[in-house]
Protein backbone atom coordinates (compact mmCIF):
# COMPACT_ATOMS: atom_id res chain seq x y z
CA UNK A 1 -16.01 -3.55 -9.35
CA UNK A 2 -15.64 0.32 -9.00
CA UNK A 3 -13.33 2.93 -9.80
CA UNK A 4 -10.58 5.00 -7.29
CA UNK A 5 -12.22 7.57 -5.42
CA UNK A 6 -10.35 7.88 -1.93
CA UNK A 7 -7.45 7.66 -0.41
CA UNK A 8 -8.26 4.68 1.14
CA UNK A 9 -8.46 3.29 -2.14
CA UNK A 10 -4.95 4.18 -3.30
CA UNK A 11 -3.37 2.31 0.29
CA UNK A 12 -5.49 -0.52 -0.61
CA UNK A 13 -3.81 -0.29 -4.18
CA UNK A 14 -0.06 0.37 -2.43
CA UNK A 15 -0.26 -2.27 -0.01
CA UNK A 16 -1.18 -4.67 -1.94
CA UNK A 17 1.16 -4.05 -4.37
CA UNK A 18 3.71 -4.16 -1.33
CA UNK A 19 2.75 -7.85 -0.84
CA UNK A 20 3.66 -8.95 -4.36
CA UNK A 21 6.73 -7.01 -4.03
CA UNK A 22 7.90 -8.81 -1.09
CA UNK A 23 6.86 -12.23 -2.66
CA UNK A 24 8.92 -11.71 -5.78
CA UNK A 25 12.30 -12.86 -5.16
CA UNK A 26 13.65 -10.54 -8.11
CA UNK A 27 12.12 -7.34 -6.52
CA UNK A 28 12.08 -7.68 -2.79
CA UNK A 29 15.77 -7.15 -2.58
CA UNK A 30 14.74 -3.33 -3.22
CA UNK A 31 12.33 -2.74 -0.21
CA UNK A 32 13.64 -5.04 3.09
CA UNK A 33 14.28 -1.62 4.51
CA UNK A 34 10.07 -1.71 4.64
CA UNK A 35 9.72 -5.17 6.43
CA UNK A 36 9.22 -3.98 9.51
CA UNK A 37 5.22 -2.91 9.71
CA UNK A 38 6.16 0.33 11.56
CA UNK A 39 8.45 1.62 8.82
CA UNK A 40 6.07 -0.04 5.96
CA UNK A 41 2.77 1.97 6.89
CA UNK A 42 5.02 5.38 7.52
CA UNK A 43 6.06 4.57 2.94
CA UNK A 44 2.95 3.35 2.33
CA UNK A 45 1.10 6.65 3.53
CA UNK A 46 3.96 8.51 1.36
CA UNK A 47 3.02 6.51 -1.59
CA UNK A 48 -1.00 7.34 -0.90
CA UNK A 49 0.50 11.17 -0.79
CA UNK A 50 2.02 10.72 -3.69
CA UNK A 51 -0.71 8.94 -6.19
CA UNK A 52 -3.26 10.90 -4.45
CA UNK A 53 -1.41 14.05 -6.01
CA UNK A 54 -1.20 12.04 -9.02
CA UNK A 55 -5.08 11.38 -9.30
CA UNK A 56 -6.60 13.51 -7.68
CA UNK A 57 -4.02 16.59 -7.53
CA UNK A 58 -4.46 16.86 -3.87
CA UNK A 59 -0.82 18.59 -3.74
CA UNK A 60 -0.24 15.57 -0.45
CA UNK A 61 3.61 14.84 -1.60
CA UNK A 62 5.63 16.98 -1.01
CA UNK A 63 8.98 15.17 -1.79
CA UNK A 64 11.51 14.42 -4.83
CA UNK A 65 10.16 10.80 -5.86
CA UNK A 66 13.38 10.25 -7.85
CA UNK A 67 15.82 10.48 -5.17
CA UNK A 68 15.48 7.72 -3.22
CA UNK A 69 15.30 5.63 -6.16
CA UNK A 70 18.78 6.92 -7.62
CA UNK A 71 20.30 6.39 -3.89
CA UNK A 72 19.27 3.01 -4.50
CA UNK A 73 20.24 2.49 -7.44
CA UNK A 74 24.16 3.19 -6.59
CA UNK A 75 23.91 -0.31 -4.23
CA UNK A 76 21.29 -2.44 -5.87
CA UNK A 77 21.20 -1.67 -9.37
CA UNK A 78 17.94 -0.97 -11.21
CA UNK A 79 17.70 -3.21 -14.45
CA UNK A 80 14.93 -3.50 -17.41
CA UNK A 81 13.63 -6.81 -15.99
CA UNK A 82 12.86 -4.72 -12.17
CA UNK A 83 11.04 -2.14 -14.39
CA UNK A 84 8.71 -4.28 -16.36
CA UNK A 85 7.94 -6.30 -13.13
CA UNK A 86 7.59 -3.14 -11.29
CA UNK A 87 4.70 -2.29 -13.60
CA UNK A 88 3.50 -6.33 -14.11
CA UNK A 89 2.66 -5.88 -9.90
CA UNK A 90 1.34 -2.36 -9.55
CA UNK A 91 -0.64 -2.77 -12.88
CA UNK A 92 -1.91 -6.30 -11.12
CA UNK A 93 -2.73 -5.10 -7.95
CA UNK A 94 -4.79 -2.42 -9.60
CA UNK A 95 -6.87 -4.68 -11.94
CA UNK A 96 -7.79 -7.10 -8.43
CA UNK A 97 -9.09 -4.15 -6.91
CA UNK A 98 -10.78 -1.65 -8.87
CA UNK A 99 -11.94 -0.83 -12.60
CA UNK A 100 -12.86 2.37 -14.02
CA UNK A 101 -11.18 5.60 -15.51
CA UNK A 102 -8.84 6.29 -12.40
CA UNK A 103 -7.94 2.97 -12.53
CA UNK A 104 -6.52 3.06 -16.23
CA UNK A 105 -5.27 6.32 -15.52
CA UNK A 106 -3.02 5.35 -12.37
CA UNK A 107 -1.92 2.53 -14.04
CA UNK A 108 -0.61 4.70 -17.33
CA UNK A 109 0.75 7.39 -14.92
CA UNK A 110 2.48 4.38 -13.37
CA UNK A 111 3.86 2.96 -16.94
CA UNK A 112 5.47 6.86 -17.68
CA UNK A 113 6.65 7.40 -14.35
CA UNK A 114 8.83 3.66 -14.75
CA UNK A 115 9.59 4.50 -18.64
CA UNK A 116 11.07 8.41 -17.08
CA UNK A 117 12.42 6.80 -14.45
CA UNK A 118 14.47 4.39 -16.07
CA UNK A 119 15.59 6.65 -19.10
CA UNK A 120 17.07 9.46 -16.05
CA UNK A 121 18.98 6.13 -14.19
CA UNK A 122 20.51 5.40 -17.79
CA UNK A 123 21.31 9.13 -18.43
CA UNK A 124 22.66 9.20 -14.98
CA UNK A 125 25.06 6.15 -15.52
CA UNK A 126 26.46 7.39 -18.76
CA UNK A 127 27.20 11.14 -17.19
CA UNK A 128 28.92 9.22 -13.77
């Protein structure tokens, strides 16, 4: 196996990751609004923008990644067991695919991203 090196490699990485999300009854209660393929390749290219920054600090994303996570939080509530499987799937889909230094360090960006994410959603609840 080899290592990241493209964007191309990163929507590999999303969309699959996508797939297991959708499969998982626990988790694809946060992402119907990406069933339809249209509206599914339009995030996935947002994700590729956004690890692509992450990796390869392209400067692609341009957006606030925690927003639309805390606007879904307030209907579908975001719990420790969705963050653990969360990282379970993306850390999955990146060991099928590739192997390498990129590939450990997307999948520990991944890990502090969750571990912020979730401390800022508890933060938020106990200032609300």
């Amino acid at each position: 196996m080899r290592d990241i090196d493209s964007r191309k490699d990163l929507h590999k990485i999303v969309a699959l990751f996508y797939t297991k999300l959708f499969a998982d009854a626990d988790m694809a209660v946060f992402f119907t609004e990406f069933k339809e393929p249209e509206l599914l390749e339009k995030h996935l290219a947002v994700l590729v923008d956004f690890w692509d920054g992450i990796l390869f600090d392209s400067g692609t994303y341009k957006k606030n990644a925690m927003a639309p996570h805390f606007e879904k939080n307030k209907s579908i509530p975001f719990e420790d067991q969705h963050f653990k499987k969360w990282i379970q799937l993306f850390s999955e889909s990146v060991d099928f695919l590739f192997e390498g230094q990129s590939a450990e360090t997307i999948k520990s960006r991944a890990q502090s991203i969750a571990t912020v994410m979730q401390i800022k959603m508890i933060e938020f609840a106990k200032n609300t």
